[in-house]
Every structure is written in C-alpha cells, then in structure tokens.
Protein backbone atom coordinates (compact mmCIF):
# COMPACT_ATOMS: atom_id res chain seq x y z
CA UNK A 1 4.34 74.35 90.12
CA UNK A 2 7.92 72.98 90.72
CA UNK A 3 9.14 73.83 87.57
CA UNK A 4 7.89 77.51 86.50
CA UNK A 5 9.43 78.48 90.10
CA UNK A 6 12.91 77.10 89.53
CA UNK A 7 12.59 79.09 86.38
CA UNK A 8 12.10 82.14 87.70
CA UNK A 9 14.41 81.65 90.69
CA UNK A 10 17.10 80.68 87.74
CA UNK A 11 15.88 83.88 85.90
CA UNK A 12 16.73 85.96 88.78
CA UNK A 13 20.10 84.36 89.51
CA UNK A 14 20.62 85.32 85.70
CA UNK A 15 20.14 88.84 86.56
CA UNK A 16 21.79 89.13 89.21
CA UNK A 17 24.88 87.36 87.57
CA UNK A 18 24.33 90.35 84.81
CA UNK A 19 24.58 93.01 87.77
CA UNK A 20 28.15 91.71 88.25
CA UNK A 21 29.51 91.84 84.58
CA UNK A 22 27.49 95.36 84.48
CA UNK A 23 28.96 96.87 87.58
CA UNK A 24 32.32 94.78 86.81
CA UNK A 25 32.49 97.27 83.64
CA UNK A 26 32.32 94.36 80.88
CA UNK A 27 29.30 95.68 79.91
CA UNK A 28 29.17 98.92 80.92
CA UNK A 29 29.91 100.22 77.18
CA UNK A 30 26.56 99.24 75.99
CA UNK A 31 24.52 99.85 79.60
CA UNK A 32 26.36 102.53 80.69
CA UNK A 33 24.67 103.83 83.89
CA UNK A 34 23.91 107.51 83.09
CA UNK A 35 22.47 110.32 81.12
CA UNK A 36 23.92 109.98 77.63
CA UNK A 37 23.04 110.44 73.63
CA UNK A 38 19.94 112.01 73.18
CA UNK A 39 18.70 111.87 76.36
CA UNK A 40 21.94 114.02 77.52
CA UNK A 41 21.60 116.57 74.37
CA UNK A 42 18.17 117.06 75.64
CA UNK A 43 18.99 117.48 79.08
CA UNK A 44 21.85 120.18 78.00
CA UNK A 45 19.90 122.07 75.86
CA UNK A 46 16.39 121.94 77.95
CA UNK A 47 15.40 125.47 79.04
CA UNK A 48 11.80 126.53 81.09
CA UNK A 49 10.21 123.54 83.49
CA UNK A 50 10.03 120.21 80.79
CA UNK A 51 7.62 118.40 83.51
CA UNK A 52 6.64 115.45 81.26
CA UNK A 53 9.99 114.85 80.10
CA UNK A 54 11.84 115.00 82.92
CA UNK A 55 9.68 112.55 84.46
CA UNK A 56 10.45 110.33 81.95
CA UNK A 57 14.09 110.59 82.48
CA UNK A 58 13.90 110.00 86.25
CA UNK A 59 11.73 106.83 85.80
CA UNK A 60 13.77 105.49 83.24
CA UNK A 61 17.38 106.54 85.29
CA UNK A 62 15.76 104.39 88.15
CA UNK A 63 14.84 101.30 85.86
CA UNK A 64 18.57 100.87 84.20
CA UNK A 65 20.33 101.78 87.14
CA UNK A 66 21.74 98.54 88.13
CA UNK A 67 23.58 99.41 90.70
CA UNK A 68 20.22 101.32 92.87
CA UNK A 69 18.19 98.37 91.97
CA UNK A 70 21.18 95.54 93.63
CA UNK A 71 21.01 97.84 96.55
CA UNK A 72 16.90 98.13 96.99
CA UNK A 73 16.56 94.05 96.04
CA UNK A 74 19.03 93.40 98.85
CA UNK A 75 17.34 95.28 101.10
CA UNK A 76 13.82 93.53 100.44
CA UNK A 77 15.47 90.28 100.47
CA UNK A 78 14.60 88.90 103.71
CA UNK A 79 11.72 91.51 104.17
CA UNK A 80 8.38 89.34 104.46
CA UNK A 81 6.10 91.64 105.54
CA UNK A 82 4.57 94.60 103.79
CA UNK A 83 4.47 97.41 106.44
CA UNK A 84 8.34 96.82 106.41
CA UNK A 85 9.31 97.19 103.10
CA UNK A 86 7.20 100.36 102.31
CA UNK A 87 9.30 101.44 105.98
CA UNK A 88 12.63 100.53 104.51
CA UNK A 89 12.09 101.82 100.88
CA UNK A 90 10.05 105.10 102.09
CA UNK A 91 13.44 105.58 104.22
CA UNK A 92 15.65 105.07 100.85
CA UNK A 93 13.40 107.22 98.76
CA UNK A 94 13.47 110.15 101.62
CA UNK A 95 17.63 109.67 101.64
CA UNK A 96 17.98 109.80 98.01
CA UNK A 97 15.42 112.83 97.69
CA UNK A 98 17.01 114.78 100.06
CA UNK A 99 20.97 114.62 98.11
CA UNK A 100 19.39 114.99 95.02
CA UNK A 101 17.58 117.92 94.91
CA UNK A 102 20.07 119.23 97.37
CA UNK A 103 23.06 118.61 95.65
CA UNK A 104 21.76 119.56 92.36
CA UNK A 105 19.95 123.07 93.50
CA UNK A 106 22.25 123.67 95.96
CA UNK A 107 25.22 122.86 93.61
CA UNK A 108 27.39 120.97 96.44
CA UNK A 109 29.84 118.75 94.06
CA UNK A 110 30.84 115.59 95.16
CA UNK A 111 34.02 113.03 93.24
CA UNK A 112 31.50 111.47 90.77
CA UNK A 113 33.56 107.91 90.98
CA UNK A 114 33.94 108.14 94.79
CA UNK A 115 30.21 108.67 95.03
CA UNK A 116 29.74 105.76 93.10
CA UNK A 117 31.92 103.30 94.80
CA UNK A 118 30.56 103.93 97.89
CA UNK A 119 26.99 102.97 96.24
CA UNK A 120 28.87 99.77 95.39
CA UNK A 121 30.03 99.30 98.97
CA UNK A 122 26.06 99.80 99.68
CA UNK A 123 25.32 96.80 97.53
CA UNK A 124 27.81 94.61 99.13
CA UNK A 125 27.01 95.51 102.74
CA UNK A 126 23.47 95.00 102.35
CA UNK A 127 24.49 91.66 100.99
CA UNK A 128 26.97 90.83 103.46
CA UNK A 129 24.08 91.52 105.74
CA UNK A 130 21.47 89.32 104.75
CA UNK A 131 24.09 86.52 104.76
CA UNK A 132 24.67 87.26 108.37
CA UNK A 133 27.63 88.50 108.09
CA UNK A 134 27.83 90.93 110.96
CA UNK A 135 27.12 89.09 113.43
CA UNK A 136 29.11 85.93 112.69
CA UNK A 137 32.64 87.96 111.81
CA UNK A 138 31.65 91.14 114.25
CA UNK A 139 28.94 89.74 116.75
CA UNK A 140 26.80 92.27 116.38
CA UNK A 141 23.92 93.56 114.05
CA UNK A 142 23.98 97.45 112.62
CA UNK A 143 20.28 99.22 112.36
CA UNK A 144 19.51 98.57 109.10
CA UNK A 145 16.99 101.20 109.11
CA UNK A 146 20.03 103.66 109.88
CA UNK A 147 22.22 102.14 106.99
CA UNK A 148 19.45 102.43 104.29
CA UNK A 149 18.62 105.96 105.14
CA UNK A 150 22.46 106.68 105.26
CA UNK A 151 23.10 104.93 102.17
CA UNK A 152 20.00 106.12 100.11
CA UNK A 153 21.89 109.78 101.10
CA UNK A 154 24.84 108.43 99.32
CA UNK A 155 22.59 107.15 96.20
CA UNK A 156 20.87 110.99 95.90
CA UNK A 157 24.26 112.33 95.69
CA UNK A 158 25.21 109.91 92.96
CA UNK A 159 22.10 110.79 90.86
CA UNK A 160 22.65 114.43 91.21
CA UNK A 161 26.24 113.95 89.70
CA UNK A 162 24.63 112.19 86.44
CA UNK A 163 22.77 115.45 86.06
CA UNK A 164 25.41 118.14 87.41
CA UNK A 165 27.87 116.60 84.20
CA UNK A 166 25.09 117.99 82.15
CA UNK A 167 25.53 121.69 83.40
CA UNK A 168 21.70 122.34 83.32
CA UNK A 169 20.37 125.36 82.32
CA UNK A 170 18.58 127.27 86.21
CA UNK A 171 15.82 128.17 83.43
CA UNK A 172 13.19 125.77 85.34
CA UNK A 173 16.02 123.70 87.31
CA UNK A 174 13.68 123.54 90.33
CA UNK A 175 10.52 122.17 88.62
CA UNK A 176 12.93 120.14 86.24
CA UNK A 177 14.57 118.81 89.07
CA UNK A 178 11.13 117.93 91.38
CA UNK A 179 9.74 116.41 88.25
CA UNK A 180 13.04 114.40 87.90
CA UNK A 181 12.73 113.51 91.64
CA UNK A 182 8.96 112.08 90.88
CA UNK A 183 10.10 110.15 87.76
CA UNK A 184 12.69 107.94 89.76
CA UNK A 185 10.29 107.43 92.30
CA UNK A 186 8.08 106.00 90.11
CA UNK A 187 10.57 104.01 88.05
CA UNK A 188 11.73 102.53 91.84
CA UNK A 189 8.01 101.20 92.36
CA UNK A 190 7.79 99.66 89.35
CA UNK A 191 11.06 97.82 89.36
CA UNK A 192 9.96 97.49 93.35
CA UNK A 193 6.87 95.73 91.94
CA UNK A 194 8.70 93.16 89.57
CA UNK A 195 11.57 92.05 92.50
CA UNK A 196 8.58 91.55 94.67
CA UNK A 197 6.44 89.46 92.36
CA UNK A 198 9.14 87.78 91.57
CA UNK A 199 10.43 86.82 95.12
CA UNK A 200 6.89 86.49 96.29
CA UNK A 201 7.37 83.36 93.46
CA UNK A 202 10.84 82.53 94.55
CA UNK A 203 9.90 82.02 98.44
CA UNK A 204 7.32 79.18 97.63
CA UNK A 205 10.49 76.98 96.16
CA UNK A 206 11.45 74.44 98.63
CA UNK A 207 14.89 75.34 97.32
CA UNK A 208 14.87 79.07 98.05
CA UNK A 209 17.06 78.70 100.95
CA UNK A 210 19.87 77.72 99.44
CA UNK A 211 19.32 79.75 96.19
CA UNK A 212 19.56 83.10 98.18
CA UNK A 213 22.63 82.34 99.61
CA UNK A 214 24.09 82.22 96.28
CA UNK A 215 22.01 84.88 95.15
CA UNK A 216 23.31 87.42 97.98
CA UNK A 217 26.67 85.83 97.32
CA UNK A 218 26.21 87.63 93.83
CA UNK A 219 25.00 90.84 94.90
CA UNK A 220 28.23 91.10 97.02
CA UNK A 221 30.28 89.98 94.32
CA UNK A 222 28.87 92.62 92.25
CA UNK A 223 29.21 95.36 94.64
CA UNK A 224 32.50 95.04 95.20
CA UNK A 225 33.31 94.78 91.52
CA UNK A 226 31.51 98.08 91.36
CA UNK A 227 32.74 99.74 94.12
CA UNK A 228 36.75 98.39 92.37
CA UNK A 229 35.24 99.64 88.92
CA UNK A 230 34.92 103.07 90.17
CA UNK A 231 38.09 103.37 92.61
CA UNK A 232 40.25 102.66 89.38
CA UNK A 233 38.56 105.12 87.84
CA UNK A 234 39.19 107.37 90.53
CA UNK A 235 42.96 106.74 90.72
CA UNK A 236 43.49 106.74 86.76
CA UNK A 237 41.74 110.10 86.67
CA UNK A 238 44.01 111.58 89.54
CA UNK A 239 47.04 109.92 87.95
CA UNK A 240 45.86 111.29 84.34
C-alpha cells in the first residue's frame, strides 16, 4: 500500500505546484480563470431562462477555478470529521451564494482585480492557518468559521464579476443566474469529492505529516502569487 499512497500524495503536491504557476499567471493564457470563447458568446447573446446551460457553466466555472478550489482544499485540510466539513463548506457555499446572486441582480460592481486578490489573500490565510501560523507569530487563533463565511462573501463577488463583463441580457437573468448558482454548487461537490478521496488516501501515509507542511507551504505560495498577479493588474490598469 506504501507505494500507490506516495503516488497520490506526489500527485497532489503536483497540483498544487500547478495552482502556483496558474495563479502566478505563467499559465494563465491557456487556463485562464473565466468565462471566455464560446462559452462567453453564449453567455452574451443568451436571452429567456437557459436552465440546462447555465448549469453547465456554473459547474464547470467551479471545476477550473483554481483559485476557489486552493481556498476550499485548505480549508478541509486538517478537517477529519464529516459533520465539520459539510459545516465549513455549507458556510462557503451560503457566502458565495449570497454575493453572487446579489451582486449580479442587484448590479453592485466591485474592481474585478481587487476582488480577485483578495481571493488570493483567502488562499494564503487559510494556508498560513493550517500551518499554525496565527498563533505562533500572533498568539492567537481567528474563528475560522467567521473567515470562511467572510471569505466565501468575497469569492461570490468574484464570480459575479466573471459574469457582469458579459453584460447579460435581464431576459431570464434571475432563473439564469439561480441555475448558474446550482451549477457551481454542484461542480464544488464534485471537486469536494475528489480532494476528499484523495486526502482520505493521503492521511494513511506515515509520511503525511511532513508532506502537508509542504503542501500548505504551496497553497500559500500560490496565494500570494495570485493575490501579486492581480494587484499588478490593478495598478497597470489605473496607470494605463
């Protein structure tokens, strides 16, 4: 059994190690986070409630959005039992829901790259959590339950940008939008599903302990190259 865990441990340190180059920009050209091509025509042009479709666009939004899934596998990291995960990623979910649909119907406008560096400073607090950080530079430990609800709040409001860029047509915006809201909530229990398996795998490896230090090591790495990624792009544009 020694050897198929190390894989996948080694496997999920490879990930993770692409979540930096991805949020880092390197790669962002070819997995851009966002609605774009066809998927973006389609979004543009889509008038009257699209329910199927739009459910596919939330799921897949949630799947290849690198920088929500960092922040939800940091969060489950050190999260052993089940009653406390569905607590922690209901709490997300109902954060993210809310900013959404809000921001979107509502049409309250947020700075899309200031949005999206605080996501990245999301990713490298949770990190800089489980590594105990808090309490060994600060001496004391924030509610996480508090942060992920404030944070998921955050996240919502960076989705809804993705979607206000598109200037949607109010032809069906609210059932759009709800079946949008469904769609990532199923693409975030599926990818859920896969970072638990694959943990559940991880945890039996005598050499786990180490291995997550380096692997929350990553995940802050990467969300402060994220959070950098975006503040450039924040200055640049106000300099431009």
């Amino acid at each position: 059994m020694g050897r198929p865990i190390r894989l996948w441990s080694l496997a999920l340190l490879g990930l993770l190690a692409v979540g930096g180059l991805l949020a880092s920009g390197w790669l962002a050209p070819a997995f851009a986070h966002g609605i774009a091509g066809k998927d973006a025509a389609f979004v543009a042009a889509s008038k009257g409630p699209q329910i199927i479709p739009f459910l596919y666009l939330g799921a897949k939004h949630m799947v290849t959005g690198y920088d929500h899934l960092l922040f939800i596998l940091g969060v489950i990291f050190f999260l052993y039992r089940l009653k406390h995960v569905a607590l922690y990623v209901t709490m997300f979910s109902i954060g993210h829901s809310v900013t959404l649909l809000t921001g979107v119907l509502s049409n309250i406008h947020v700075n899309p790259f200031l949005v999206d560096a605080v996501i990245g400073l999301s990713v490298a607090y949770k990190a800089f959590d489980n590594l105990g950080g808090f309490k060994t530079v600060f001496g004391f430990q924030p509610d996480n339950r508090v942060a992920v609800l404030g944070f998921g709040l955050v996240h919502g409001f960076g989705l809804a940008t993705k979607l206000q860029a598109l200037r949607m047509s109010k032809d069906g915006l609210i059932a759009n939008m709800v079946s949008f809201n469904v769609g990532v909530e199923l693409g975030q229990l599926l990818a859920l599903s896969v970072m638990l398996g694959v943990i559940l795998l991880w945890r039996t490896s005598a050499l786990f302990n180490r291995q997550a230090v380096a692997a929350n090591a990553l995940i802050l790495f990467a969300g402060f190259l994220l959070m950098g990624y975006q503040l450039a792009g924040y200055f640049i544009g106000a300099r431009a």
